[in-house]
Protein backbone atom coordinates (compact mmCIF):
# COMPACT_ATOMS: atom_id res chain seq x y z
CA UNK A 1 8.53 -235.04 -38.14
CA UNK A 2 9.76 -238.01 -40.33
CA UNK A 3 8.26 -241.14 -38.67
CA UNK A 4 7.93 -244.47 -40.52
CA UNK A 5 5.93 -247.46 -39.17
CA UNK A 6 5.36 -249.26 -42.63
CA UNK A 7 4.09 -249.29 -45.88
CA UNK A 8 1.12 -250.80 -47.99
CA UNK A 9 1.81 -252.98 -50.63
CA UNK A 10 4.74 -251.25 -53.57
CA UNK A 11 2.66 -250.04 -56.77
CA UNK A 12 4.71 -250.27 -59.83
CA UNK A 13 2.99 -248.59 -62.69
CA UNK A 14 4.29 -249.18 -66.44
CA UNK A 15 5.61 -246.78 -69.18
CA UNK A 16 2.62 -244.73 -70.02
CA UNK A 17 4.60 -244.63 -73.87
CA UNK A 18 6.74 -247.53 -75.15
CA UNK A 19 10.22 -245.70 -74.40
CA UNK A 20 9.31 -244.42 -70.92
CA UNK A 21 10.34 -245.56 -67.67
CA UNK A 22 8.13 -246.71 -65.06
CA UNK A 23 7.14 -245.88 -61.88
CA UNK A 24 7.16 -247.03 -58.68
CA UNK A 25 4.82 -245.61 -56.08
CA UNK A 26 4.86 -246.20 -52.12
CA UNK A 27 1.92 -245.25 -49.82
CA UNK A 28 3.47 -245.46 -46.22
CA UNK A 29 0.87 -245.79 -43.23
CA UNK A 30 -0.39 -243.69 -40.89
CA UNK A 31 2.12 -242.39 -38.50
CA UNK A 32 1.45 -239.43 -35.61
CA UNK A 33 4.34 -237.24 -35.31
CA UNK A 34 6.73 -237.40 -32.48
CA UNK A 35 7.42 -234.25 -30.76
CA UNK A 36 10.39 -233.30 -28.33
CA UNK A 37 8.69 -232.23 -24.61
CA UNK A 38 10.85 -229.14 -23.70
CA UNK A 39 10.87 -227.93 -19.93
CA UNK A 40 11.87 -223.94 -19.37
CA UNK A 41 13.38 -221.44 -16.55
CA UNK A 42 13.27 -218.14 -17.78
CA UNK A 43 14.69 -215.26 -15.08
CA UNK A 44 11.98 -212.85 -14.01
CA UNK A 45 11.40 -209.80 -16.80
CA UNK A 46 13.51 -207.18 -14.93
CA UNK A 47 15.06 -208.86 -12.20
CA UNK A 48 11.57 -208.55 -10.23
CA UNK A 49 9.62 -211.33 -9.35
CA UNK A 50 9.63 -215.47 -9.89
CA UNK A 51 11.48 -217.11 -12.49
CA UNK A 52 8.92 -218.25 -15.35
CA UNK A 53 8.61 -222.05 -15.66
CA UNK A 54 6.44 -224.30 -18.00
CA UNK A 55 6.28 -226.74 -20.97
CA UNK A 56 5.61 -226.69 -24.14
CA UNK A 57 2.72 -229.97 -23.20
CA UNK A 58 -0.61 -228.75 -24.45
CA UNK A 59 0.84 -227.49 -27.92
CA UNK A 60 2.85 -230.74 -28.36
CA UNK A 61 -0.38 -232.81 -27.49
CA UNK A 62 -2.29 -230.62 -29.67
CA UNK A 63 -0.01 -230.63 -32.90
CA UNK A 64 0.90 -233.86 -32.49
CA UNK A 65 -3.26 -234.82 -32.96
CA UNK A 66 -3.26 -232.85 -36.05
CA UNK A 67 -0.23 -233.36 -37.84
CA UNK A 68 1.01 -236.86 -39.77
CA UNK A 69 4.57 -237.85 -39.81
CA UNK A 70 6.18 -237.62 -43.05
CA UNK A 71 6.59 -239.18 -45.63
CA UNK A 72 3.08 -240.13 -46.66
CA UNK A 73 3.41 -241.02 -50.43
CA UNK A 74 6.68 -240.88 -52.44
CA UNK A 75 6.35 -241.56 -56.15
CA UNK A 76 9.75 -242.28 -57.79
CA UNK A 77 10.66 -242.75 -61.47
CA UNK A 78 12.80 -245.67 -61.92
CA UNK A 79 15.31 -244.41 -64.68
CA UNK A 80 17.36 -247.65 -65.65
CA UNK A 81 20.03 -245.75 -67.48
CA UNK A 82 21.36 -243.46 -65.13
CA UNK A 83 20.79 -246.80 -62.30
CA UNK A 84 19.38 -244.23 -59.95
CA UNK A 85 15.80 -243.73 -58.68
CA UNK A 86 14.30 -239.85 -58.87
CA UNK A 87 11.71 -238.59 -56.36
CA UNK A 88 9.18 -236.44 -58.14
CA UNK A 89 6.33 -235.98 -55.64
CA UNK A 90 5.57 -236.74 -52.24
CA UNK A 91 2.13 -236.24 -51.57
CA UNK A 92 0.58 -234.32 -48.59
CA UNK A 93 1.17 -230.87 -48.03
CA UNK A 94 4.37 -230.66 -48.56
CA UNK A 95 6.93 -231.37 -51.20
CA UNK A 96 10.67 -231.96 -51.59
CA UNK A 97 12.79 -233.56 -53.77
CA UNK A 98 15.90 -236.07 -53.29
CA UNK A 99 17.82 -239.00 -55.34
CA UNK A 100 18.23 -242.04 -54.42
CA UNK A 101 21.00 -244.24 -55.66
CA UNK A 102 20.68 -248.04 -56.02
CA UNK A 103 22.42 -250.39 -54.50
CA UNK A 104 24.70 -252.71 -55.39
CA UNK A 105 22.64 -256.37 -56.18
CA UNK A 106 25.65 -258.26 -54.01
């Protein structure tokens, strides 16, 4: 479900008060998701009969029309004293939350 092909150009937006922190906001581009195509043998429902085969195709190909990869926006506050960035949205219909650390500038 996470598939990343790029991003539009990095929006930082300034302090919205004189002691705030900024924000940085990136809008990555559309991506389809990627799902697995599974194959199945299931034994016959009481021993009688065929063995069930089949594939999950038509579901894939449908969801995969519907759905967008994640992530689509992610909005992080860039808090210079703790030297680590804090997700606090990313848009679309779902939401989670992480931290990222920064790296070292060597």
């Amino acid at each position: 479900m996470i598939n990343i092909k790029g991003a539009k150009p990095i929006k930082i937006i300034p302090p919205a008060s004189p002691g705030g922190n900024s924000w940085i906001e990136i809008v990555f581009e559309y991506s389809p998701v990627i799902l697995p195509l599974l194959w199945y043998d299931c034994p016959p429902v009481g021993g009688r009969g065929k063995n069930y085969t089949g594939t999950n195709e038509l579901p894939r190909n449908l969801l995969a029309r519907m759905l967008r990869a994640y992530p689509h926006t992610v909005k992080f506050e860039l808090n210079k004293e703790k030297g680590e960035l804090l997700l606090a949205k990313v848009g679309g219909l779902s939401y989670f939350r992480m931290t990222v650390e920064r790296l070292p500038d060597d």
